[in-house]
N, C-alpha and C. Protein backbone atom coordinates (compact mmCIF):
# COMPACT_ATOMS: atom_id res chain seq x y z
N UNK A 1 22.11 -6.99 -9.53
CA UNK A 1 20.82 -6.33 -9.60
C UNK A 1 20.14 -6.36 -8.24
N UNK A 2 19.06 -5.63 -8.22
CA UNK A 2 18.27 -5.67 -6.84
C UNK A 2 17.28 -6.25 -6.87
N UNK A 3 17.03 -6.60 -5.69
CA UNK A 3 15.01 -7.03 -5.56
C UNK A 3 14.09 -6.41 -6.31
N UNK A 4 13.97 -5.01 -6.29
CA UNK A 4 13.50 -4.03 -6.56
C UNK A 4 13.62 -4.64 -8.69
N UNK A 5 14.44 -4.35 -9.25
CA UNK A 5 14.71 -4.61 -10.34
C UNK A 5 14.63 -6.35 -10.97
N UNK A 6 14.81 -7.08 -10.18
CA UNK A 6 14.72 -8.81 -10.68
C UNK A 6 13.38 -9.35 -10.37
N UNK A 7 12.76 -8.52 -9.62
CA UNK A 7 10.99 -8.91 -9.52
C UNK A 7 10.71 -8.20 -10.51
N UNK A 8 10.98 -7.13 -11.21
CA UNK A 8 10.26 -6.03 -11.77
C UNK A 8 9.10 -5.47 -11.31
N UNK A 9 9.57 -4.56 -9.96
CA UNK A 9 8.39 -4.59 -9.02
C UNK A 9 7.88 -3.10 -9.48
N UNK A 10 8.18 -2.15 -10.04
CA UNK A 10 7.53 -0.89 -10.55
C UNK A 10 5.76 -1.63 -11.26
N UNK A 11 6.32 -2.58 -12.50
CA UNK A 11 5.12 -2.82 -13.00
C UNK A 11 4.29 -4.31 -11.97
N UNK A 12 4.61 -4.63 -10.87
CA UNK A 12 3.70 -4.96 -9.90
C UNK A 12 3.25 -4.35 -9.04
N UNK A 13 3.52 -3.32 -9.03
CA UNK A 13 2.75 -2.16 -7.69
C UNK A 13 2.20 -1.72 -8.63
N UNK A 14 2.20 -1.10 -10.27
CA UNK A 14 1.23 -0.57 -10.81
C UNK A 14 0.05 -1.42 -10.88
N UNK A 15 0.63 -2.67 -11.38
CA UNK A 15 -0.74 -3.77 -11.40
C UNK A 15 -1.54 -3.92 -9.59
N UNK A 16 -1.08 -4.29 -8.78
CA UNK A 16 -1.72 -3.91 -7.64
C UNK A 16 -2.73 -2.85 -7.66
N UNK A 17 -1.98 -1.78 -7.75
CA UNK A 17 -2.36 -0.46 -7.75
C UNK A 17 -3.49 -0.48 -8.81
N UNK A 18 -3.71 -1.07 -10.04
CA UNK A 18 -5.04 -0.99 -10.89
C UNK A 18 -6.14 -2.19 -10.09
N UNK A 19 -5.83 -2.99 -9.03
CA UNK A 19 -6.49 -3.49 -8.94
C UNK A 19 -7.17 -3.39 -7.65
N UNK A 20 -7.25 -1.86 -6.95
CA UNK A 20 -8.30 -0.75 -5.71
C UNK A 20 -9.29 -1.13 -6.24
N UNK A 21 -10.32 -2.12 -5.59
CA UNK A 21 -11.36 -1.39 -5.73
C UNK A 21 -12.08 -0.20 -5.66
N UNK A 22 -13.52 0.17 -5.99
CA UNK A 22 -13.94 1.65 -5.78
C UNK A 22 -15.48 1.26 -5.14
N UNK A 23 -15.73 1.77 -4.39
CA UNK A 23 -17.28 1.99 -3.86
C UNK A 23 -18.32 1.30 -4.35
N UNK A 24 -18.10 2.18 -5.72
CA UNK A 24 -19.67 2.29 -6.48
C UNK A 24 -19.41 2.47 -7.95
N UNK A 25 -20.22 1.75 -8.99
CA UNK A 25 -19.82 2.07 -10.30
C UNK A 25 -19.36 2.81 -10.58
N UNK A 26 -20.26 4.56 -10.10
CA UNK A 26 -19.94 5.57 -10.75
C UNK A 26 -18.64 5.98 -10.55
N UNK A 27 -18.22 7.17 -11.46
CA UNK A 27 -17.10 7.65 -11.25
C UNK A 27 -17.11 8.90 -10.25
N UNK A 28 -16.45 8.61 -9.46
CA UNK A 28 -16.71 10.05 -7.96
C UNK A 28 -15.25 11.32 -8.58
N UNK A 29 -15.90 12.50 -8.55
CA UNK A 29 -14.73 13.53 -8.92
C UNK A 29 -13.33 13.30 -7.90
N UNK A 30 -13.71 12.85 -7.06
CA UNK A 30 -12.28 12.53 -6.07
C UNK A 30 -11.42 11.14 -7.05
N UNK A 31 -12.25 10.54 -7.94
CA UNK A 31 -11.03 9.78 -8.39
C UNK A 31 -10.88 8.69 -7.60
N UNK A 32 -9.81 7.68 -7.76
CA UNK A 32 -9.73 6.32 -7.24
C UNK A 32 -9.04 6.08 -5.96
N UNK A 33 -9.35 5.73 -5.40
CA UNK A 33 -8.99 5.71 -3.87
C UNK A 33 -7.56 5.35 -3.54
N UNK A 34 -7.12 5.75 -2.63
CA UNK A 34 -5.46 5.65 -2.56
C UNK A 34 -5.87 4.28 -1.68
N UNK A 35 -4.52 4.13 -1.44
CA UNK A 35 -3.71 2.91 -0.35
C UNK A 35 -2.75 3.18 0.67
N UNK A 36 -3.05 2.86 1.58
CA UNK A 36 -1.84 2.46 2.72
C UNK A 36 -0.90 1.88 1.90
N UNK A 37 0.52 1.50 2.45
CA UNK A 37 1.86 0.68 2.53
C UNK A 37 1.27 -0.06 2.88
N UNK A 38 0.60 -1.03 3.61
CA UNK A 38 0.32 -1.86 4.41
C UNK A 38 -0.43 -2.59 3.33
N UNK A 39 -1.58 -1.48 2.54
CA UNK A 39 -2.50 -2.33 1.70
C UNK A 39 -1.72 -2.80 0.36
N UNK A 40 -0.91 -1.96 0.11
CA UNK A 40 -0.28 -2.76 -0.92
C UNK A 40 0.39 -3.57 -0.83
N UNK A 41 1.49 -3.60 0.25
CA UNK A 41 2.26 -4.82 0.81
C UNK A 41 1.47 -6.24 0.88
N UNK A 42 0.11 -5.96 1.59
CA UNK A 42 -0.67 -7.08 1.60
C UNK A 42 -1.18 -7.58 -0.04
N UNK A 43 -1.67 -6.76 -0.84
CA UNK A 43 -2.08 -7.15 -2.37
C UNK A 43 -0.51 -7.75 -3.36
N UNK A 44 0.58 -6.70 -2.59
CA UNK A 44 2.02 -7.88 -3.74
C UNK A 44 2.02 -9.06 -3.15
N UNK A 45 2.10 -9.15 -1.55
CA UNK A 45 2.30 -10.23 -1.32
C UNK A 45 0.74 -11.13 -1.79
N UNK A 46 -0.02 -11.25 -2.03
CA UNK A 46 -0.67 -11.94 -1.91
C UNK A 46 -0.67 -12.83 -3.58
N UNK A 47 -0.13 -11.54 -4.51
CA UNK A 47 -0.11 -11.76 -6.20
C UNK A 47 1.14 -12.25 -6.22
N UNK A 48 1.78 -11.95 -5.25
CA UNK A 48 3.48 -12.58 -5.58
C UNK A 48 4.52 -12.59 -3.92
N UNK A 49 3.73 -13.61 -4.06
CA UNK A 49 4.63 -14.10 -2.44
C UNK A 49 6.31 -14.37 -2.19
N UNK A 50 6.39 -14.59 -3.83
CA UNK A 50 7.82 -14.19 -3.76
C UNK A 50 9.12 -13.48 -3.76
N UNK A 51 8.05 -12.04 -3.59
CA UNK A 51 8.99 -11.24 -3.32
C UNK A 51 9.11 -11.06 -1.75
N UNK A 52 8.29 -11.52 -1.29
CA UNK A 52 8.93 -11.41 0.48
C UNK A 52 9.70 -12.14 0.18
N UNK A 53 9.58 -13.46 0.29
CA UNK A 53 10.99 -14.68 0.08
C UNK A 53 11.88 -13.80 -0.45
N UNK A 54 11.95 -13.11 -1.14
CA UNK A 54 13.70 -12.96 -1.76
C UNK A 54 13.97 -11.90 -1.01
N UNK A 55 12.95 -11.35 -0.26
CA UNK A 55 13.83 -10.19 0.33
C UNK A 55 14.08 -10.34 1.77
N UNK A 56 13.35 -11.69 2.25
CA UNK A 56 13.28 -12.08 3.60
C UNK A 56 12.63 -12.04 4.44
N UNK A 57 11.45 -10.78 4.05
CA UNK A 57 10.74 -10.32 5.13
C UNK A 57 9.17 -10.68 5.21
N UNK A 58 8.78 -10.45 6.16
CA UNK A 58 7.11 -10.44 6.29
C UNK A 58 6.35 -9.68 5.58
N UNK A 59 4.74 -9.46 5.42
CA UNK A 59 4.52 -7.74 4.95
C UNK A 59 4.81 -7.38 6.36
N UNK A 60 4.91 -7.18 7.87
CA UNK A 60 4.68 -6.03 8.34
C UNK A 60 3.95 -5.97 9.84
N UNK A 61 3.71 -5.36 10.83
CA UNK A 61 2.73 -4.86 11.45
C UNK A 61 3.18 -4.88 12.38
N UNK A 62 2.40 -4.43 13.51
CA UNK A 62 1.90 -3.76 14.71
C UNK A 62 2.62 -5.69 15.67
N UNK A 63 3.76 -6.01 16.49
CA UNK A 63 3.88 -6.78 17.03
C UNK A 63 4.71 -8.29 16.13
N UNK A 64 5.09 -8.26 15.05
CA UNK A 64 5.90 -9.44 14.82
C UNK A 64 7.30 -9.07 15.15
N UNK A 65 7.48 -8.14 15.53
CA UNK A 65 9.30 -8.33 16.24
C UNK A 65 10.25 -8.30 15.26
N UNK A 66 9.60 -7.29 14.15
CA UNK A 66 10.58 -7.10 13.02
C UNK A 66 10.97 -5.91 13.21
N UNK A 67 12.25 -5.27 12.95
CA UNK A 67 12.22 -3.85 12.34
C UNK A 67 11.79 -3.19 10.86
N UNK A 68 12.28 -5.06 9.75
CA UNK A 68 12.18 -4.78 8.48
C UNK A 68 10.92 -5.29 8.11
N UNK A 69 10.33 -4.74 7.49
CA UNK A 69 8.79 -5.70 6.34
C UNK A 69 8.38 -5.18 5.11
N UNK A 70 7.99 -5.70 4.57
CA UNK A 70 7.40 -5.38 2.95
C UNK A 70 7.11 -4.12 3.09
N UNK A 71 5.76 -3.89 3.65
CA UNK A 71 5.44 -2.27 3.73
C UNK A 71 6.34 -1.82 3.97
N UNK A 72 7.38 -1.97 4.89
CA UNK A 72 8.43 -0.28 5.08
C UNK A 72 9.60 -1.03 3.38
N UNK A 73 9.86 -1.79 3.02
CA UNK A 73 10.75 -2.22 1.70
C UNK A 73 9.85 -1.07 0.62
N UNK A 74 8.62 -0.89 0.35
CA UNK A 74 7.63 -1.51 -0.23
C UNK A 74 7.42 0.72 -0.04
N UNK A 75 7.56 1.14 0.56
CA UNK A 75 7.69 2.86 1.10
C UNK A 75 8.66 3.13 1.00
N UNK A 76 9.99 2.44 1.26
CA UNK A 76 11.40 3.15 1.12
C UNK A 76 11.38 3.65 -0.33
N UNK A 77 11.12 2.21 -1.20
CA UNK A 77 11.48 2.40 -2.41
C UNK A 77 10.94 3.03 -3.76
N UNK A 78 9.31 3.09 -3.61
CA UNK A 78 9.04 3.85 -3.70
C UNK A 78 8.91 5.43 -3.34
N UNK A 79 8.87 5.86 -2.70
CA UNK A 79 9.63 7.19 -2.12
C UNK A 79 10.88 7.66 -2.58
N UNK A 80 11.95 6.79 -2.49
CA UNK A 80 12.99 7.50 -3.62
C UNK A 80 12.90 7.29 -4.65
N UNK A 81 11.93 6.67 -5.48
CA UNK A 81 12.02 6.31 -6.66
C UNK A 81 11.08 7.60 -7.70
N UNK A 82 10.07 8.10 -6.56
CA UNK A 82 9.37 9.16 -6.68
C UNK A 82 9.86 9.96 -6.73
N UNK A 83 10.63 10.35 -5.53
CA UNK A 83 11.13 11.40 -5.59
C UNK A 83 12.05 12.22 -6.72
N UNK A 84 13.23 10.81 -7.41
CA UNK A 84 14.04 10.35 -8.31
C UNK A 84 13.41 10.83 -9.59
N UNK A 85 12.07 10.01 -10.01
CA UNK A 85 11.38 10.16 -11.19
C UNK A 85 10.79 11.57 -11.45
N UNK A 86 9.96 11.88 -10.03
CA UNK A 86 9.40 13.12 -10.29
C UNK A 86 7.82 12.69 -11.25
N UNK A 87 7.82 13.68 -12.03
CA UNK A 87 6.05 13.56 -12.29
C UNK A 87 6.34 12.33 -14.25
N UNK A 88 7.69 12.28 -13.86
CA UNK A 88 7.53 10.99 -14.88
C UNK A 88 7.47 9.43 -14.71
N UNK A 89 7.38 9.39 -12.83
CA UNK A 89 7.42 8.49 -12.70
C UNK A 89 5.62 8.23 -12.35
N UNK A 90 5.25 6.51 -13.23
CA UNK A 90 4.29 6.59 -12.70
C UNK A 90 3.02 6.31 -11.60
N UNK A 91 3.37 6.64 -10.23
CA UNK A 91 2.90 6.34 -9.13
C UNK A 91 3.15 7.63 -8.34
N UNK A 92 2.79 8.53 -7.61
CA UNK A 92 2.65 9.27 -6.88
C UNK A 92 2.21 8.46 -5.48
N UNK A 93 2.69 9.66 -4.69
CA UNK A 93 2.61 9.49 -3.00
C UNK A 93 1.92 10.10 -2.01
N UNK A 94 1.45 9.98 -1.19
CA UNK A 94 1.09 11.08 -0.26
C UNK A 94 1.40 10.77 1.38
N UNK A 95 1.01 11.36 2.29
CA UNK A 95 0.71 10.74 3.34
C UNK A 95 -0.72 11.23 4.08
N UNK A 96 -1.14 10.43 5.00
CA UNK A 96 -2.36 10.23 5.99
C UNK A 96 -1.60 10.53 7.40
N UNK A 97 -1.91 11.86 8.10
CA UNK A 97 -1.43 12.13 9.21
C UNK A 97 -2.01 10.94 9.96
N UNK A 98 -0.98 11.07 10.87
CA UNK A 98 -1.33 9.50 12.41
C UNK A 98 -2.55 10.71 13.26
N UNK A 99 -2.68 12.20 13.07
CA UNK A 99 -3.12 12.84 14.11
C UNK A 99 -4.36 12.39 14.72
N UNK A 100 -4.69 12.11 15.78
CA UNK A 100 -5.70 11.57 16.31
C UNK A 100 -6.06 9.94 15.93
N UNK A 101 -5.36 9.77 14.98
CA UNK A 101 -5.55 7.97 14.84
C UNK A 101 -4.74 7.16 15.71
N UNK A 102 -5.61 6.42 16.73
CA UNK A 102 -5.20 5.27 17.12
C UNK A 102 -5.21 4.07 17.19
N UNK A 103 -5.10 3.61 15.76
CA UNK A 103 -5.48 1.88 15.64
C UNK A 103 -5.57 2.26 14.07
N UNK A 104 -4.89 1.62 12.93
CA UNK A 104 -5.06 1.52 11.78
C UNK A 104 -4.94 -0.32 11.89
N UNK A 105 -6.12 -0.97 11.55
CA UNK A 105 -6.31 -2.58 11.31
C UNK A 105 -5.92 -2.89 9.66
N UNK A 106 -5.63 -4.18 9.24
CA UNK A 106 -5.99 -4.73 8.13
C UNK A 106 -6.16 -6.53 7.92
N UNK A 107 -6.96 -6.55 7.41
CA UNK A 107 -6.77 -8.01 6.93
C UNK A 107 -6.10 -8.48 5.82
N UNK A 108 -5.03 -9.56 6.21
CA UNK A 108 -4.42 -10.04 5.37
C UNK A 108 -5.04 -11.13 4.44
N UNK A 109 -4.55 -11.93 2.91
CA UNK A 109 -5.12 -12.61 2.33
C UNK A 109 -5.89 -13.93 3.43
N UNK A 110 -4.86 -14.38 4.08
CA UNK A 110 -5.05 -15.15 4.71
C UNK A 110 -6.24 -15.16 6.00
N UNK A 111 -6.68 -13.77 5.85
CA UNK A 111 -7.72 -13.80 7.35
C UNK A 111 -7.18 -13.21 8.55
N UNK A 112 -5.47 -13.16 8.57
CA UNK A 112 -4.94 -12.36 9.74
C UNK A 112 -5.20 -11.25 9.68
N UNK A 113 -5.42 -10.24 11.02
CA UNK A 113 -5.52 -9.02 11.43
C UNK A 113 -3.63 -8.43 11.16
N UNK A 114 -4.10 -7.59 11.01
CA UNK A 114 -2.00 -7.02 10.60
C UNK A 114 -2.83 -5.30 11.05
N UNK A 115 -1.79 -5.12 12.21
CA UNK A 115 -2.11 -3.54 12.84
C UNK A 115 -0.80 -2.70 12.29
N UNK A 116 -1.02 -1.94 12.19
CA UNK A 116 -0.39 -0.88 11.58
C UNK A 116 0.74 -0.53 12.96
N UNK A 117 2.20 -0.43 12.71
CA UNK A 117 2.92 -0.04 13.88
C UNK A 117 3.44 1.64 13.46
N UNK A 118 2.65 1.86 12.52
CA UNK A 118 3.22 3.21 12.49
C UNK A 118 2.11 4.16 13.28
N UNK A 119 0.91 3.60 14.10
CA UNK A 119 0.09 4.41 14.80
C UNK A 119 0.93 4.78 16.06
N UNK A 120 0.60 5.99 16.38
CA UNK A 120 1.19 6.55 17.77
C UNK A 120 2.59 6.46 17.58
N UNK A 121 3.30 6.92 16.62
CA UNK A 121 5.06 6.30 16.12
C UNK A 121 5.53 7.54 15.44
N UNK A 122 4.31 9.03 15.99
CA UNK A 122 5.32 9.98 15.29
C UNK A 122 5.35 10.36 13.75
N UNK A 123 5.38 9.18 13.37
CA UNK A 123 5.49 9.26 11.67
C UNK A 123 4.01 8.98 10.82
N UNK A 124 3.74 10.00 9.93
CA UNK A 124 2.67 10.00 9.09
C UNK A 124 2.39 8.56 8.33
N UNK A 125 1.61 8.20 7.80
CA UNK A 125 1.26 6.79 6.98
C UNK A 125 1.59 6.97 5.39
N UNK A 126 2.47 6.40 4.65
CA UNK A 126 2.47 6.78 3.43
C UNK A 126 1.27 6.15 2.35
N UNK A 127 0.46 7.11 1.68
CA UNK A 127 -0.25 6.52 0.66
C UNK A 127 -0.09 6.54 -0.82
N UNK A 128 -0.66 5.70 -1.74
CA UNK A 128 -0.03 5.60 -3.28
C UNK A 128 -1.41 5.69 -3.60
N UNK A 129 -1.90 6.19 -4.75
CA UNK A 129 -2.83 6.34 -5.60
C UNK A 129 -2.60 4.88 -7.03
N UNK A 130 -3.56 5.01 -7.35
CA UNK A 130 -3.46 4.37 -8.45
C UNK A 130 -2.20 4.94 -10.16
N UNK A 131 -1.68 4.35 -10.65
CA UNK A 131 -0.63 5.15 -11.66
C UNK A 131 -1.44 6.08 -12.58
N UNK A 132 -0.76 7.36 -12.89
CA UNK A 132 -0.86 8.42 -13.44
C UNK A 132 -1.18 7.73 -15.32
N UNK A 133 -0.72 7.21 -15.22
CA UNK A 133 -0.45 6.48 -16.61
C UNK A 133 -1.87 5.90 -16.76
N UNK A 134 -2.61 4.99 -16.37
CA UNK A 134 -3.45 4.04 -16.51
C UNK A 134 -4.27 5.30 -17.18
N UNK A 135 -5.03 4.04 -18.23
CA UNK A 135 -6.56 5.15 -18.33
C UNK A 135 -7.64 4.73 -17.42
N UNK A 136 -8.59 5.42 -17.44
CA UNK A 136 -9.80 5.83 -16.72
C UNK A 136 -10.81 4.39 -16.70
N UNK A 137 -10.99 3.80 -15.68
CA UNK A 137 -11.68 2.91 -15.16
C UNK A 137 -10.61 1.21 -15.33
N UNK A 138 -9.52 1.61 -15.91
CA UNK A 138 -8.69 0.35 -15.45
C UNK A 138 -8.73 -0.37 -15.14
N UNK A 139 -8.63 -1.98 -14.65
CA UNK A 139 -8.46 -2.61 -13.34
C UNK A 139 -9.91 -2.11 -12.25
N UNK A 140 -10.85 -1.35 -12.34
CA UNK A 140 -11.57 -1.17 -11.45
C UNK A 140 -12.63 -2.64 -11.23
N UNK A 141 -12.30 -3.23 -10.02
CA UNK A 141 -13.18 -3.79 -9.36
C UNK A 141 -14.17 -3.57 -7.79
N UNK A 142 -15.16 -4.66 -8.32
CA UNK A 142 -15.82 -3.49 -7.50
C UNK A 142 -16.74 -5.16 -6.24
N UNK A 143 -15.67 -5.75 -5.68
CA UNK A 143 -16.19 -6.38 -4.70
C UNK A 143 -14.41 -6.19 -4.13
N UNK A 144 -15.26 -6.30 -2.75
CA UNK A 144 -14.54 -6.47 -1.34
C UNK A 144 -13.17 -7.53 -1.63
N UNK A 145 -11.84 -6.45 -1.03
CA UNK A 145 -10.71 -7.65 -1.51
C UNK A 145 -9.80 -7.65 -0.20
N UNK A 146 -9.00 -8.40 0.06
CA UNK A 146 -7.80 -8.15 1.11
C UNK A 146 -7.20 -6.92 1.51
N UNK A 147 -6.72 -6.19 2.47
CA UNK A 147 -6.24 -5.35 2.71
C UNK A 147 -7.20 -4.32 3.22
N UNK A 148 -8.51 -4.65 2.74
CA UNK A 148 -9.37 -3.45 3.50
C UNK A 148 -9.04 -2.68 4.49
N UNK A 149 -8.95 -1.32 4.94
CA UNK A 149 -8.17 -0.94 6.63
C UNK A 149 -9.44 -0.83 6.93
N UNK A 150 -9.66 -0.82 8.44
CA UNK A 150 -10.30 -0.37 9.67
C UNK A 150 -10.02 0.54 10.49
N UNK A 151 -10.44 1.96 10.22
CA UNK A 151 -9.35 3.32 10.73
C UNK A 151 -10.52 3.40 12.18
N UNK A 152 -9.82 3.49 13.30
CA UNK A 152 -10.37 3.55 14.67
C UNK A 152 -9.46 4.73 14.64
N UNK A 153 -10.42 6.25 14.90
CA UNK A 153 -9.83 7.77 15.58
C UNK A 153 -10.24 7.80 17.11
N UNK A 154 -9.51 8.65 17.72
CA UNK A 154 -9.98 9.07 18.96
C UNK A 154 -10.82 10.73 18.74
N UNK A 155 -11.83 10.80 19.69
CA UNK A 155 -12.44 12.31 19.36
C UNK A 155 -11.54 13.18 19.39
N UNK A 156 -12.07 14.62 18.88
CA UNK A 156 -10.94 15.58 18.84
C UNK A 156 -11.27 15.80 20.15
């Protein structure tokens, strides 16, 4: 079996994923706010640290001298799994162009800064929404949690 399958990580990225905070009580017609790779990497690892351990890796970022980390584990697999499932699978994808962004920050559980190495790298940022499945107000909390980003653009 895989990592992917012996964590049973589909229904821990959904649980992650119900647990975005949102703004403001109300409900905004835009719906629940997506995530970076980065932010979710930081929320599994933080609910379940043991799936880095089994897979070896860090979450990620801008300068630890990895090629591999949670976030890119954490995007591969989702992405084919999406792609695979299609609109029965339940998590959808998107991406956040890098265009004009230079500096995507986050804080990890722990208080570390974790920079995004996919800025200036060519490649778009992948984002996940909350699951298609959940009903309406889910998991919504509504104080400040780990992973927050800090998006620094340059002017057009």
């Amino acid at each position: 079996m895989s990592v992917w399958s012996d964590q049973n990580l589909d229904d821990k990225v959904v649980e992650a994923l119900a647990t975005v905070p949102v703004g403001s009580e109300t409900e905004h017609h835009f719906g629940r706010p997506w995530i970076t790779t980065y932010q979710l990497a930081i929320k599994i690892d933080a609910q379940h640290p043991e799936i880095a351990t089994a897979l070896g890796v860090d979450v990620g970022g801008l300068g630890t001298g990895r090629q591999v980390s949670l976030a890119q584990y954490l995007a591969k697999q989702l992405s084919a799994r999406i792609k695979q499932g299609g609109e029965h699978y339940p998590i959808e994808g998107a991406f956040l162009s890098g265009t004009s962004l230079t500096e995507l920050s986050f804080v990890s559980q722990d208080g570390h800064e974790i920079k995004s190495s996919m800025t200036n790298s060519g490649f778009d940022l992948s984002l996940f929404p909350p699951s298609l499945t959940m009903a309406p107000n889910q998991g919504y909390l509504l104080s400040p949690c780990p992973g927050s980003a800090l998006l620094h653009h340059s002017p057009a």
